[in-house]
Protein backbone atom coordinates (compact mmCIF):
# COMPACT_ATOMS: atom_id res chain seq x y z
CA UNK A 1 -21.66 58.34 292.43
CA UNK A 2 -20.27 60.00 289.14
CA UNK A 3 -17.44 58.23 287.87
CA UNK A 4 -13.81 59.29 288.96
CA UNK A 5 -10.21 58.27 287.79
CA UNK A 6 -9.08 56.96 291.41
CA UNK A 7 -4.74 56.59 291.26
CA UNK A 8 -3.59 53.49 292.56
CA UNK A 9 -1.86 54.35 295.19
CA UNK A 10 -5.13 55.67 296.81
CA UNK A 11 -6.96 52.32 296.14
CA UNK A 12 -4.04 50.34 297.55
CA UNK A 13 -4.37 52.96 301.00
CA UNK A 14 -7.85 52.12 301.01
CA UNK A 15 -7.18 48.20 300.87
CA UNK A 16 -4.55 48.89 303.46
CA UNK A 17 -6.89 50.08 306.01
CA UNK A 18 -9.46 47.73 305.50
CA UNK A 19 -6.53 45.12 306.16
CA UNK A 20 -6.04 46.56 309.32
CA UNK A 21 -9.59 46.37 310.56
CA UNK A 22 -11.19 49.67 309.27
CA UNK A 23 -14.44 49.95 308.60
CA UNK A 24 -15.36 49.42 305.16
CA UNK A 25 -17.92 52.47 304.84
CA UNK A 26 -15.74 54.64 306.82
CA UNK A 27 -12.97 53.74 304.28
CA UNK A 28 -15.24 54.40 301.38
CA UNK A 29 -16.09 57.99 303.30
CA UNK A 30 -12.92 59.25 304.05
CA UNK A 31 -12.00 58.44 300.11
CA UNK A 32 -15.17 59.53 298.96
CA UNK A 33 -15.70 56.10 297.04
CA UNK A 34 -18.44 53.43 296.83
CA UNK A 35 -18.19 50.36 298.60
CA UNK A 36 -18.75 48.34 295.24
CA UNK A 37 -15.35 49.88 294.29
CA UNK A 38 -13.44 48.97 297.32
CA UNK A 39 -15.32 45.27 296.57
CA UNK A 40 -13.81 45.34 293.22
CA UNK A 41 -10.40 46.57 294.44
CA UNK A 42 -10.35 43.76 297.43
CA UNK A 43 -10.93 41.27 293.98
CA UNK A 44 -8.95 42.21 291.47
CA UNK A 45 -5.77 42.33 294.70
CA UNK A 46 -7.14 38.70 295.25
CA UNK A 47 -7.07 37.61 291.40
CA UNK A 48 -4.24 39.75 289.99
CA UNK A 49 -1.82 40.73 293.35
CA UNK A 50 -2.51 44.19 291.99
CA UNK A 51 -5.75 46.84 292.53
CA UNK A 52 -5.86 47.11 288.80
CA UNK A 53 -6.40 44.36 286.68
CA UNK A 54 -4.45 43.41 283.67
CA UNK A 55 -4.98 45.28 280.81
CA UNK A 56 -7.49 43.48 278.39
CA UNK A 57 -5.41 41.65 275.60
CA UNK A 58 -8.51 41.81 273.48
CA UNK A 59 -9.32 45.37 273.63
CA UNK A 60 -9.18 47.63 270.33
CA UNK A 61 -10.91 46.93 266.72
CA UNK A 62 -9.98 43.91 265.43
CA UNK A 63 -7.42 43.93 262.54
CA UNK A 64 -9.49 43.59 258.91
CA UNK A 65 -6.16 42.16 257.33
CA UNK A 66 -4.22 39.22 259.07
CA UNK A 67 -0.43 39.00 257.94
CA UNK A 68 -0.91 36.66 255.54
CA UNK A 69 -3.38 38.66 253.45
CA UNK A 70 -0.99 41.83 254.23
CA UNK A 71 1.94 40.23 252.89
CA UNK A 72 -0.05 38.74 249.55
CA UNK A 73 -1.08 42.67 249.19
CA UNK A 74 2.74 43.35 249.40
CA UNK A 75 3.53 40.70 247.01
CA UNK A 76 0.64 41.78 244.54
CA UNK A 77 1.83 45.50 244.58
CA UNK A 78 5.47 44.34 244.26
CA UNK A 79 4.22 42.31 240.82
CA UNK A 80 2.03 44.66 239.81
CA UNK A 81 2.74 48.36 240.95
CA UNK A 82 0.55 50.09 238.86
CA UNK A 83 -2.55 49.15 240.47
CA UNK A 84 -4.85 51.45 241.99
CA UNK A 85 -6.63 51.53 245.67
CA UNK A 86 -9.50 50.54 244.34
CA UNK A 87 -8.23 47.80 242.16
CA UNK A 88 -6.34 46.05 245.14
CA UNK A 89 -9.64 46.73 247.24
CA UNK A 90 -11.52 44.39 244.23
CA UNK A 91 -8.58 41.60 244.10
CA UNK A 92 -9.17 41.51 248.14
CA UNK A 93 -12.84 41.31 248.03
CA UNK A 94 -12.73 38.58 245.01
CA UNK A 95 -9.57 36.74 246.52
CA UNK A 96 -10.12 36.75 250.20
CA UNK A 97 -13.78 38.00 250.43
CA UNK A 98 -12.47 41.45 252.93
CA UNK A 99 -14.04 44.71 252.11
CA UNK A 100 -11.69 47.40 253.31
CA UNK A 101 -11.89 50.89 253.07
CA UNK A 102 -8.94 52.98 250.37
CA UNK A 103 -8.14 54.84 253.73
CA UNK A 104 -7.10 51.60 255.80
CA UNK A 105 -5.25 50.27 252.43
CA UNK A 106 -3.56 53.65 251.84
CA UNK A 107 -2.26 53.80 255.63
CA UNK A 108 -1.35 49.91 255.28
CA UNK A 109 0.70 50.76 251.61
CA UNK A 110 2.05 53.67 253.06
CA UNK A 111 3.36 52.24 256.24
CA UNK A 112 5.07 49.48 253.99
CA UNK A 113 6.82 51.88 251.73
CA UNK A 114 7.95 54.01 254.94
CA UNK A 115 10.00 51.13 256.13
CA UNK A 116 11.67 50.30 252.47
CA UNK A 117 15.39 49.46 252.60
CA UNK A 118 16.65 53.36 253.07
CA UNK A 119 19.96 52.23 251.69
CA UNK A 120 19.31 51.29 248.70
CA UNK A 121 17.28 54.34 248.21
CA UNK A 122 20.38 56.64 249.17
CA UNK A 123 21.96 54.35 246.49
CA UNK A 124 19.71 55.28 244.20
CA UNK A 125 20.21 58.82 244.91
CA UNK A 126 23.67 58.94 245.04
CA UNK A 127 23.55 57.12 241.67
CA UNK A 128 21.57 59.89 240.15
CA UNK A 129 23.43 62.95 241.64
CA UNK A 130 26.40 61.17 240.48
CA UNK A 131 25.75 60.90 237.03
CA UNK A 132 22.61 63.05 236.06
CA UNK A 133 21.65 67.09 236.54
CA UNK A 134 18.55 68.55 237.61
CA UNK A 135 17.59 70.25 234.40
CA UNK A 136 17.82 67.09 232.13
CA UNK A 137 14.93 66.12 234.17
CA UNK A 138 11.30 66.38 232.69
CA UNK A 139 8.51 66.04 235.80
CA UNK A 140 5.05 64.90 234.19
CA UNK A 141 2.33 64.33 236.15
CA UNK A 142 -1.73 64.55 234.71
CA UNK A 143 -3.27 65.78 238.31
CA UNK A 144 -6.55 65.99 237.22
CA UNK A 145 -7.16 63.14 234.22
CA UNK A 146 -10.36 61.20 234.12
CA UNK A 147 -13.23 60.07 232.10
CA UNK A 148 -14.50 63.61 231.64
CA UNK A 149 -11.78 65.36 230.43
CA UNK A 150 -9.97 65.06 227.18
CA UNK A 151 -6.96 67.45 229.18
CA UNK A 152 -5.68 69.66 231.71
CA UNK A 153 -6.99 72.86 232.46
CA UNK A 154 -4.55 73.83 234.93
CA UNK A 155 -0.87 72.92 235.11
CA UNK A 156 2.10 73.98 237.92
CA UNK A 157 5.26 75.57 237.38
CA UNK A 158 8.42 77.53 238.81
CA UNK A 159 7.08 80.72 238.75
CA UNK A 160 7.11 82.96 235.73
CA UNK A 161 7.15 79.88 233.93
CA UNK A 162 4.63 78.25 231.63
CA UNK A 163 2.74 74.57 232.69
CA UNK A 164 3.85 73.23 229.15
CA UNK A 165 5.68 69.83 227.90
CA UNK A 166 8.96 71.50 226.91
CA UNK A 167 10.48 69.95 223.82
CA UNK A 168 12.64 66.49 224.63
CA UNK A 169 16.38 66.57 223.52
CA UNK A 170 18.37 64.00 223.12
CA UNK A 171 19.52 61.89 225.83
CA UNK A 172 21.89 63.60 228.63
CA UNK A 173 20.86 66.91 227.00
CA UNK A 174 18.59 69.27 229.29
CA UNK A 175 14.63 68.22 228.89
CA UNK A 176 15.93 64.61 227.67
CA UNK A 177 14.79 62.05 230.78
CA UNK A 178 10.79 62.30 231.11
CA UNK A 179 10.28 61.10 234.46
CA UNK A 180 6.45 60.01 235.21
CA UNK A 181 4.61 58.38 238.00
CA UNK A 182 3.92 54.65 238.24
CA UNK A 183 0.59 55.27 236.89
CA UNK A 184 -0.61 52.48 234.76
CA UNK A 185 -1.29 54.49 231.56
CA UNK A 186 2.04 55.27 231.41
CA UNK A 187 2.73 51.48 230.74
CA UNK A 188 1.02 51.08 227.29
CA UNK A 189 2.66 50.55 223.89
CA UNK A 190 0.99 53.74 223.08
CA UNK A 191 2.39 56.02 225.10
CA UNK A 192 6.54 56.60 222.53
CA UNK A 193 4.37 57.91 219.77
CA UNK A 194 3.15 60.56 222.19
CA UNK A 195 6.61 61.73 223.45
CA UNK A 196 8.37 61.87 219.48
C-alpha cells in the first residue's frame, strides 16, 4: 500500500469501530488502510491517549553552535567588529574546534544585529537628522578591493554623476564627514594621510 496522509479524525473512526466489535480487516477495507496501521493507531492511543504520537523532540539538524559559543561569537564581534566571516570561522575552529560554514555564521550575525536595541538606533538617527544634512555626508565604500587589484574599475553614483572622491571641506561644510564601513582597513594609522 502506497503511503497516504490519513487525518486524525479518520484514524480515531477507525479505532472507534474496532472498539465496538468491528472487524479489524473490514475496518481497514472500508478505510482503505493496512491493518499494520490500525495496529499502530490501537498503540500509539494505548501509549499517548492520542492516534498520533508526540512529536519527536529530537527531530531536525542538530545546532553546530550551543549558546555559549554563540554568545562568545557575540562578545568577540562586539570587541572586535572588524573581523571578517572567515576570520571568526578560524577563531571558532582554533578556540572551540567547530567548523561552520560563512552562510550559517552570516544568518547567526545577522539574526543578532536584527534584534539590536531599535531605540537606541532611532536615537542615533534622530541625533543625526537633528544636527547633520545629507550632503555633508561622503559614502565610501571599495566594492571590489582585493589582492589583485591596485583599484576600482567601476564605481556607483546618482545618475549623471561621476563615481569620484569629491574634495573634503571642512567640518559641517558639504563633502566634510567621510562615512566608511567597519571594514578593518579603514582602522590603520595609515589611512588620514590618504584623506588630506
Amino acid at each position: 500500500m502506497v503511503y497516504q496522509l490519513i487525518s486524525k479524525d479518520l484514524k480515531e473512526r477507525a479505532l472507534w469501530l474496532i472498539e465496538h466489535n468491528y472487524i479489524p480487516s473490514d475496518v481497514c477495507e472500508i478505510f482503505n488502510i493496512s491493518e499494520r496501521s490500525l495496529s499502530c493507531w490501537e498503540k500509539n492511543q494505548a501509549g499517548f491517549g492520542s492516534v498520533s504520537p508526540p512529536p519527536n523532540p529530537l527531530r531536525g539538524r542538530p545546532r553546530i553552535l550551543n549558546s555559549i559559543v554563540s554568545h562568545e561569537i557575540f562578545d568577540l564581534v562586539e570587541k572586535v567588529p572588524e573581523m571578517f566571516l572567515d576570520e571568526i570561522q578560524e577563531w571558532l575552529l582554533v578556540a572551540h574546534n567547530i567548523s561552520i560554514s560563512r552562510t550559517a555564521l552570516y544568518k547567526l550575525l545577522k539574526k543578532a544585529a536584527a534584534e539590536r536595541d531599535e531605540d537606541l538606533q532611532e536615537e542615533w538617527l534622530q541625533d543625526v537628522n537633528t544636527h547633520f544634512v545629507a550632503s555633508q555626508f561622503v559614502m565610501v565604500d571599495e566594492t571590489r578591493k582585493d589582492d589583485r587589484t591596485i583599484y576600482r574599475h567601476y564605481g556607483c553614483a546618482p545618475k549623471g554623476r561621476r563615481a569620484v572622491l569629491p574634495t573634503m571641506n571642512p567640518y559641517l561644510q558639504d563633502h566634510s564627514i567621510i562615512i566608511l564601513d567597519n571594514c578593518s582597513i579603514h582602522k590603520g594609522r595609515h589611512l588620514p594621510n590618504y584623506l588630506v
